[in-house]
N, C-alpha and C. Protein backbone atom coordinates (compact mmCIF):
# COMPACT_ATOMS: atom_id res chain seq x y z
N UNK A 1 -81.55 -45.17 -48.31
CA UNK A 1 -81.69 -45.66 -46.96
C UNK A 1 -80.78 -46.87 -46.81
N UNK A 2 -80.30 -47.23 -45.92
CA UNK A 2 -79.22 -48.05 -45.29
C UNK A 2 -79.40 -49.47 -44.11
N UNK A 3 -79.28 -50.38 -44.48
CA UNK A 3 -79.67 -51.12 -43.32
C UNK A 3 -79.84 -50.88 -41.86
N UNK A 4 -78.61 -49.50 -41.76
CA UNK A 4 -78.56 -49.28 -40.26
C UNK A 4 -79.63 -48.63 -39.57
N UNK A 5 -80.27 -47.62 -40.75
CA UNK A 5 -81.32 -46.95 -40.64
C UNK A 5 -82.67 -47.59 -40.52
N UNK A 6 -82.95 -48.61 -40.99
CA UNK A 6 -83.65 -49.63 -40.80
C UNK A 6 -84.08 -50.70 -39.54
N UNK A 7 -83.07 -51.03 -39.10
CA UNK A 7 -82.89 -52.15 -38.18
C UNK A 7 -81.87 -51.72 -36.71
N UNK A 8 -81.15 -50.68 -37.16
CA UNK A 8 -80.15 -50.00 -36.08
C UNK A 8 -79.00 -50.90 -36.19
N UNK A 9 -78.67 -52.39 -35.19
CA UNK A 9 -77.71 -53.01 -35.33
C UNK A 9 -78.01 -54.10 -36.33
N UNK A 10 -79.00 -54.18 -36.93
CA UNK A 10 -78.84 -55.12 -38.10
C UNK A 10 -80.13 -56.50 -37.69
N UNK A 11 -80.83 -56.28 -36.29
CA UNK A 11 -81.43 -57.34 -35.68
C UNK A 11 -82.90 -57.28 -36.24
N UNK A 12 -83.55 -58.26 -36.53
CA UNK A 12 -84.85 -57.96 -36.78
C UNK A 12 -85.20 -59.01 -35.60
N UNK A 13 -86.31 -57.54 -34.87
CA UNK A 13 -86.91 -58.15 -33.49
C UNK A 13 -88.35 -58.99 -33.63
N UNK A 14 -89.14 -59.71 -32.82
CA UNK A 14 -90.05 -60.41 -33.25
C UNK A 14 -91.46 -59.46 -33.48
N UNK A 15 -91.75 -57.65 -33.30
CA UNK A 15 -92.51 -57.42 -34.38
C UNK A 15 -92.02 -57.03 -35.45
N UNK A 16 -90.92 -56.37 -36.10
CA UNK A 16 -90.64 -56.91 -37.35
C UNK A 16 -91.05 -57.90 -38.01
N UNK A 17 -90.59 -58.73 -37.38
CA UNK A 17 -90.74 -60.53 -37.97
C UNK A 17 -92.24 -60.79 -38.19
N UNK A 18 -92.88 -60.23 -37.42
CA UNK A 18 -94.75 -60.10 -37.51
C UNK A 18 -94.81 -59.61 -38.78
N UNK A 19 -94.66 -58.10 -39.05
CA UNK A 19 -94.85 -57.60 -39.77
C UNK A 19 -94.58 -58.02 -41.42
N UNK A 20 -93.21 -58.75 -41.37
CA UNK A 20 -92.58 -58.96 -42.32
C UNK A 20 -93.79 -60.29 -43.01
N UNK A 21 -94.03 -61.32 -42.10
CA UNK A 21 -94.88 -62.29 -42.50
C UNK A 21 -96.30 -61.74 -43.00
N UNK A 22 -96.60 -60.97 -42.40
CA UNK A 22 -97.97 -60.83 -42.64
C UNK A 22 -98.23 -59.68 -43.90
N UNK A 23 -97.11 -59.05 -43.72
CA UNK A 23 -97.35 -58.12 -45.66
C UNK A 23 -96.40 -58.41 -46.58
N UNK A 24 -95.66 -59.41 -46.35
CA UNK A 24 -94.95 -59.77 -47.21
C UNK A 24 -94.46 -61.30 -47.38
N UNK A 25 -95.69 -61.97 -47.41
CA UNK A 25 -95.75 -63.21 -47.75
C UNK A 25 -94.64 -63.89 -48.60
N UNK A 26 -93.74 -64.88 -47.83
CA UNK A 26 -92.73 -65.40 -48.18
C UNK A 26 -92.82 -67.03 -47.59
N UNK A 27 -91.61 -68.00 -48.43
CA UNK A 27 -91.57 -69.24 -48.26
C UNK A 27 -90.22 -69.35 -48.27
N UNK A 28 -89.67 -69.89 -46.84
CA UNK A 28 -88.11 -69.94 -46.87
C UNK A 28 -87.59 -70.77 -47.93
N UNK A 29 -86.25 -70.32 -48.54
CA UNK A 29 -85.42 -71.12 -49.15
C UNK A 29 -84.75 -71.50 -48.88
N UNK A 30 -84.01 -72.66 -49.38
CA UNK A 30 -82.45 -73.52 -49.16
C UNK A 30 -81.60 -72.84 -49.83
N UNK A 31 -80.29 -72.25 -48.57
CA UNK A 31 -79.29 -71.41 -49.10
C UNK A 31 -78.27 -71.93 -48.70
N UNK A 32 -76.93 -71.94 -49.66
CA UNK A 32 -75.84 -71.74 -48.86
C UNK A 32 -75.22 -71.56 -47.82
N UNK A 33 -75.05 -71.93 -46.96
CA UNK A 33 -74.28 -71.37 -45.92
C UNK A 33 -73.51 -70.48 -46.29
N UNK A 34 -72.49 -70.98 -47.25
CA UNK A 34 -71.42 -69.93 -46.95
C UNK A 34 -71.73 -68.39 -47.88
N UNK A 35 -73.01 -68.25 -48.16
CA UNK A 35 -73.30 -66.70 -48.57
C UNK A 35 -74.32 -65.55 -47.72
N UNK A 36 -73.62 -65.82 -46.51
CA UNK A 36 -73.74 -65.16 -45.00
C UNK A 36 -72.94 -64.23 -44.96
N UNK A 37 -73.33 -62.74 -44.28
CA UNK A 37 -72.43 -62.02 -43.51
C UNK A 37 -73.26 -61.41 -42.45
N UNK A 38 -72.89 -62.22 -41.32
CA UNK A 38 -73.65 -61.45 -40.35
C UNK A 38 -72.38 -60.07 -39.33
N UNK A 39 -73.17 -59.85 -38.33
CA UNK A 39 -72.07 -58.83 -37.48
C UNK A 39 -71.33 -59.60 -36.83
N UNK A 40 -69.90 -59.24 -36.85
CA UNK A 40 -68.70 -59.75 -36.30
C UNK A 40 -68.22 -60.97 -36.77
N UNK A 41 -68.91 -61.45 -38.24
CA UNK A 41 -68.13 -62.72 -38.88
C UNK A 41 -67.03 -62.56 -39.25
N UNK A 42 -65.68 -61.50 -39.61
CA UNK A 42 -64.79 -61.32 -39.78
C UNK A 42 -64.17 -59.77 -38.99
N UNK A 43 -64.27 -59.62 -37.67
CA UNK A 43 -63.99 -58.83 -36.59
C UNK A 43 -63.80 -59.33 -35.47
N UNK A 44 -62.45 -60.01 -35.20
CA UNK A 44 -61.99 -60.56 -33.91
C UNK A 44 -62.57 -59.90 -32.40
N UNK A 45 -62.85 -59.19 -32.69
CA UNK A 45 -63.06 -57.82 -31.26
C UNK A 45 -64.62 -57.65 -31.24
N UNK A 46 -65.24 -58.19 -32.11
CA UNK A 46 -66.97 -57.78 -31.71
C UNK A 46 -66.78 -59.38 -31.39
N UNK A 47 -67.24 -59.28 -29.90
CA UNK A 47 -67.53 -61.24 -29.36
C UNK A 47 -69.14 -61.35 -29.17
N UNK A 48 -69.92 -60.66 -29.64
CA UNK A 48 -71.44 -60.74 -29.82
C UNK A 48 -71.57 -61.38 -30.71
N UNK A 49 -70.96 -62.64 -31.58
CA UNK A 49 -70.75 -62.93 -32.72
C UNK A 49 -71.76 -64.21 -33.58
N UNK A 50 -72.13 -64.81 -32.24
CA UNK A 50 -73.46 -65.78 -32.71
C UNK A 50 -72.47 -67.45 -32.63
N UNK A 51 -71.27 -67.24 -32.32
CA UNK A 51 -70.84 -68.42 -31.95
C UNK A 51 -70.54 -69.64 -30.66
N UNK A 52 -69.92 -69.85 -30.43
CA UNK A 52 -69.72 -70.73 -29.45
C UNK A 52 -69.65 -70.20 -28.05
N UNK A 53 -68.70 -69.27 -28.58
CA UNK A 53 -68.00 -67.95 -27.50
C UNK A 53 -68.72 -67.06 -27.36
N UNK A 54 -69.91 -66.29 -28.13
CA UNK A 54 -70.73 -65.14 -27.89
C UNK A 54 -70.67 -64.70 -26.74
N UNK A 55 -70.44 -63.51 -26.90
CA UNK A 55 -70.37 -62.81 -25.25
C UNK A 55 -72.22 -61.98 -25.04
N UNK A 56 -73.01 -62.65 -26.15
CA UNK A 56 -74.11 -61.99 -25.79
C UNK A 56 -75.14 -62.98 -24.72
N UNK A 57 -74.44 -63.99 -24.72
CA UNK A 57 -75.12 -65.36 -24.28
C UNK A 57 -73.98 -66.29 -23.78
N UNK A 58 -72.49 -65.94 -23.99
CA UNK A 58 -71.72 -67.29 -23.40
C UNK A 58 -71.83 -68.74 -23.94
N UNK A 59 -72.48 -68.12 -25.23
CA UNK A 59 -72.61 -69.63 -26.23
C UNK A 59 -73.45 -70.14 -25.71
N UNK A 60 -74.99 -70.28 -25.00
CA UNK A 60 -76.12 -70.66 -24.48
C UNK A 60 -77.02 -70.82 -26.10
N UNK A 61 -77.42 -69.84 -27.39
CA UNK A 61 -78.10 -69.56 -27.70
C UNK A 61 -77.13 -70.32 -28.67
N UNK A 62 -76.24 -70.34 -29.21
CA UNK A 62 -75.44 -71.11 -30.49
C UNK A 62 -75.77 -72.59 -30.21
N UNK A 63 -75.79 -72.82 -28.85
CA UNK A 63 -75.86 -74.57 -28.58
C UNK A 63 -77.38 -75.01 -28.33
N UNK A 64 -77.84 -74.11 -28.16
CA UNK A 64 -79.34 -74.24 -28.26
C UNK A 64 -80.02 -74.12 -30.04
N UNK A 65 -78.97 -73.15 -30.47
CA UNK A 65 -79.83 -72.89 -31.94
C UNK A 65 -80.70 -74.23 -32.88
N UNK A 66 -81.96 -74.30 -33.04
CA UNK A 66 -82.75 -74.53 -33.81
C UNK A 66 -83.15 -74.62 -35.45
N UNK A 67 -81.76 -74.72 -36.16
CA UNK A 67 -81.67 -73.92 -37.55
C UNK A 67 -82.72 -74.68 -38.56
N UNK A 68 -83.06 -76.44 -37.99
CA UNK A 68 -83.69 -76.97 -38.77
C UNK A 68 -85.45 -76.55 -39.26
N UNK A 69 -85.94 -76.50 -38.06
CA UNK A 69 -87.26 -75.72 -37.46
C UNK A 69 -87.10 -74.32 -37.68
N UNK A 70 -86.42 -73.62 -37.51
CA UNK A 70 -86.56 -72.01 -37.48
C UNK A 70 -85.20 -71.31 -38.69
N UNK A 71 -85.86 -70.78 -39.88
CA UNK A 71 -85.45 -70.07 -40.37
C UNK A 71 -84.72 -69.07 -39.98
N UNK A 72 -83.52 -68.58 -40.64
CA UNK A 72 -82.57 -67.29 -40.29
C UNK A 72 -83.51 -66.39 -41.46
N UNK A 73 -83.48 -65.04 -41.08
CA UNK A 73 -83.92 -63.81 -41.81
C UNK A 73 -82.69 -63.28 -42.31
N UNK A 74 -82.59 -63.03 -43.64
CA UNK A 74 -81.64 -62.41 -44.28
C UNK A 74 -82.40 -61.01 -45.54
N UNK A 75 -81.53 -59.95 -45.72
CA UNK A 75 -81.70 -59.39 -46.93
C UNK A 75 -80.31 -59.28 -47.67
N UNK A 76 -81.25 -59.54 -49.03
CA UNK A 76 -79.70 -59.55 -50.18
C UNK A 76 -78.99 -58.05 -50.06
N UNK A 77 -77.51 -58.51 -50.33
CA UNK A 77 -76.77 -57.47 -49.91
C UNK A 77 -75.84 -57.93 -50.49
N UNK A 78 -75.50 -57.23 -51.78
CA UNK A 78 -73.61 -57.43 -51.87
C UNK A 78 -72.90 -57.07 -51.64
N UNK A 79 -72.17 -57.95 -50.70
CA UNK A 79 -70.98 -57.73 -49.34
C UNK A 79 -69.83 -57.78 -49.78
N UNK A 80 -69.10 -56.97 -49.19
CA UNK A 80 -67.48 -56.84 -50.23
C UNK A 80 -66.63 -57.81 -50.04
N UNK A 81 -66.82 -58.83 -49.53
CA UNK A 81 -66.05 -60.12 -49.51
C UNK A 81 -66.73 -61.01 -50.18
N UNK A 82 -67.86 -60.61 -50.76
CA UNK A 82 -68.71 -61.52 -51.51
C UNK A 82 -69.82 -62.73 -51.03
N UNK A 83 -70.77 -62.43 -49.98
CA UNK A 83 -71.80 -62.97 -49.78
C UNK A 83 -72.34 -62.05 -50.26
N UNK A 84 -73.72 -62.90 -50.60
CA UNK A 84 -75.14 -62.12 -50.97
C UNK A 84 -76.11 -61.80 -50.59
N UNK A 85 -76.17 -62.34 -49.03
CA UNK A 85 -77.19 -61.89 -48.03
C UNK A 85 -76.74 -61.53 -46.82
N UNK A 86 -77.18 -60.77 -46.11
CA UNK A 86 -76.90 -60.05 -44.45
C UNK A 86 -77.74 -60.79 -43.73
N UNK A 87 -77.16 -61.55 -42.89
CA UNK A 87 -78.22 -61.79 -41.69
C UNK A 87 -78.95 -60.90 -40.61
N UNK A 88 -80.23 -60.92 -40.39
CA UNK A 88 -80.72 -60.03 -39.96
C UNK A 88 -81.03 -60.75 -38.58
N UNK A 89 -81.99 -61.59 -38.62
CA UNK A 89 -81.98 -62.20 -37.62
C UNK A 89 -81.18 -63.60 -37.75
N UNK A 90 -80.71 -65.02 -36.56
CA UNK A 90 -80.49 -65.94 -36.94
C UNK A 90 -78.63 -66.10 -37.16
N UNK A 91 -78.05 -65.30 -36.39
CA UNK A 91 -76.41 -65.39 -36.39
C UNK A 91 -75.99 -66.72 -35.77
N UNK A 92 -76.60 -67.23 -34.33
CA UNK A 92 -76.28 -68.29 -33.56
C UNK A 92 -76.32 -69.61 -34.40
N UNK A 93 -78.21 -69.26 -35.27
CA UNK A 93 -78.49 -70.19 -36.45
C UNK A 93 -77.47 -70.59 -37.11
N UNK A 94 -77.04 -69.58 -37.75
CA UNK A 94 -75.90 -69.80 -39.25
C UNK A 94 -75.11 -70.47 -38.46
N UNK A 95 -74.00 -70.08 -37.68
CA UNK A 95 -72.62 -70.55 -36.50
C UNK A 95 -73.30 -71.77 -36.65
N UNK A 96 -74.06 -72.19 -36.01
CA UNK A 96 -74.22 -74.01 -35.35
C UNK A 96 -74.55 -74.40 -36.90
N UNK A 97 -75.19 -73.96 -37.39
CA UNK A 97 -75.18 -74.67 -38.46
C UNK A 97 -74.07 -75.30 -39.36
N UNK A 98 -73.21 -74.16 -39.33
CA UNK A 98 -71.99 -73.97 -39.91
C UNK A 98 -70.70 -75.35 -39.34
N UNK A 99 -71.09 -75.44 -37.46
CA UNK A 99 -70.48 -76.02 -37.16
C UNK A 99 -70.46 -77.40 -37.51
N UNK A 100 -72.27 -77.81 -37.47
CA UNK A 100 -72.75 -79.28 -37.84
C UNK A 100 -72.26 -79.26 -38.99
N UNK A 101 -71.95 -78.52 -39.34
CA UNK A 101 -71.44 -79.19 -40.78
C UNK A 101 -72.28 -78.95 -42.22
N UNK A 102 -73.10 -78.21 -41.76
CA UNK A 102 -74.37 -78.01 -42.75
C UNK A 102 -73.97 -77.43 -44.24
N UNK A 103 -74.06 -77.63 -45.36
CA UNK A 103 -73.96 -76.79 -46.17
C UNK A 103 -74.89 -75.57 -46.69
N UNK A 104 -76.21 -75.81 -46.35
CA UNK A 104 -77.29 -75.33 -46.35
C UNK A 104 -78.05 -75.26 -45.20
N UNK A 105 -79.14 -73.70 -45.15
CA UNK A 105 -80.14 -73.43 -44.08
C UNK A 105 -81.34 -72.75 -44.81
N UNK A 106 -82.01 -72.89 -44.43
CA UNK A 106 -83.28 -72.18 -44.88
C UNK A 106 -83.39 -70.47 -43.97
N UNK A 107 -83.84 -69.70 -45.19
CA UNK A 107 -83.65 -68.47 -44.87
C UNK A 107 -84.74 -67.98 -45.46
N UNK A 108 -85.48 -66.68 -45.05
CA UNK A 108 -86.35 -66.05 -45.57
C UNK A 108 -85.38 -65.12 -46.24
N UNK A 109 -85.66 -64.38 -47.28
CA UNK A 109 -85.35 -63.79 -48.07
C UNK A 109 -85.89 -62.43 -48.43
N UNK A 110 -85.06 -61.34 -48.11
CA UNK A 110 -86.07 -60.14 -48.37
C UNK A 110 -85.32 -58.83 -49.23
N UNK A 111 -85.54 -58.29 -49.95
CA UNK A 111 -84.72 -56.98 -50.51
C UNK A 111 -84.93 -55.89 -49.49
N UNK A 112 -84.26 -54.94 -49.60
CA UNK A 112 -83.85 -53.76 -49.17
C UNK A 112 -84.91 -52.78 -49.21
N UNK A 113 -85.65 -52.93 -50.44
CA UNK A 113 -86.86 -52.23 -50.71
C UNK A 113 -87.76 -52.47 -50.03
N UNK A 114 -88.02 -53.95 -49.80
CA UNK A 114 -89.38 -54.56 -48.79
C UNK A 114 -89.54 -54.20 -47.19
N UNK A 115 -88.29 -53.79 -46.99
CA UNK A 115 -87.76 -53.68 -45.57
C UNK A 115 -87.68 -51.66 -45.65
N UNK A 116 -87.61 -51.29 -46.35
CA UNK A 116 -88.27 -49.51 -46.29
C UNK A 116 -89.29 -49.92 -46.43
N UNK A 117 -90.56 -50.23 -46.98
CA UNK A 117 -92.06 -50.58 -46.65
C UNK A 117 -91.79 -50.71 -44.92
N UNK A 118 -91.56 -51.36 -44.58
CA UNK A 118 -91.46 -51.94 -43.42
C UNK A 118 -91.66 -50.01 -42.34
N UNK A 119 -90.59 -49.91 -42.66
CA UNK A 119 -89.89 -48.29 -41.91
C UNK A 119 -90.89 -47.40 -42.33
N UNK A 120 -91.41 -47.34 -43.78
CA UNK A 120 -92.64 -46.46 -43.89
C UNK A 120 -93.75 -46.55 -43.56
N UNK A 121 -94.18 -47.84 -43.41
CA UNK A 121 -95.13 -48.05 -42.52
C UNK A 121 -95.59 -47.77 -41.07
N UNK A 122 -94.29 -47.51 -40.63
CA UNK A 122 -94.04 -46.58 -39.25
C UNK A 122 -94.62 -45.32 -39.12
C-alpha cells in the first residue's frame, strides 16, 4: 500500500488526526527542518505549495501558520533526495518555519504501517 492510497493527496484531514491520536498514542518530537518533503517542495508548477505564494490560500495560511503550538504530521519515508519524513499535514507549518529561521519543529511521527491500521479500520 502507498501513501496515495492512504491519504489520496498526501493531506491528513482533522478525522484522521482524531483517529490517529486516539489509537495511536504519540508525543511530538523535535525534528529537523530540513528532513521534510512535502508536495510541491521541489516542483516549480504545483503553487499549492504551503509557502508565501500558495495558490491554495494566497499565502493567508503560511503567515498565519502556528508551528510553535501546533505540530506538523509527518510519516517516515525515504525520499529520494533524502529526507526522512513526508509531510502529511502542516506544509504552511514547515515554510514559515523554515522562513523564521527555525532549525527545528515538532512533528508527530508515524510509520506507514500505523497509517494502514488507520485505512483498515475503515
Amino acid at each position: 500500500m502507498n501513501l496515495s492510497t492512504i491519504f489520496g493527496n498526501y493531506d491528513v484531514g482533522d478525522e484522521q488526526q482524531e483517529w490517529l491520536k486516539t489509537n495511536l498514542s504519540r508525543q511530538p518530537q523535535e525534528l529537523s527542518t530540513e528532513g521534510f518533503l512535502w508536495y510541491g517542495k521541489y516542483n516549480k508548477h504545483i503553487t499549492a505549495n504551503g509557502s508565501a505564494t500558495c495558490s491554495c490560500c494566497n499565502g493567508k495560511l503560511f503567515n498565519e501558520a502556528n508551528y510553535k503550538d501546533y505540530p506538523i504530521w509527518v510519516v517516515e519515508y525515504d525520499c529520494t533526495k533524502g529526507e526522512k519524513y513526508l509531510v502529511m499535514d502542516g506544509k504552511h507549518r514547515i515554510n514559515k518555519a523554515i522562513a523564521d529561521g527555525e532549525t527545528t519543529i515538532k512533528a508527530y511521527v508515524y510509520t506507514l504501517a500505523e497509517l494502514e491500521t488507520y485505512v483498515n479500520s475503515k
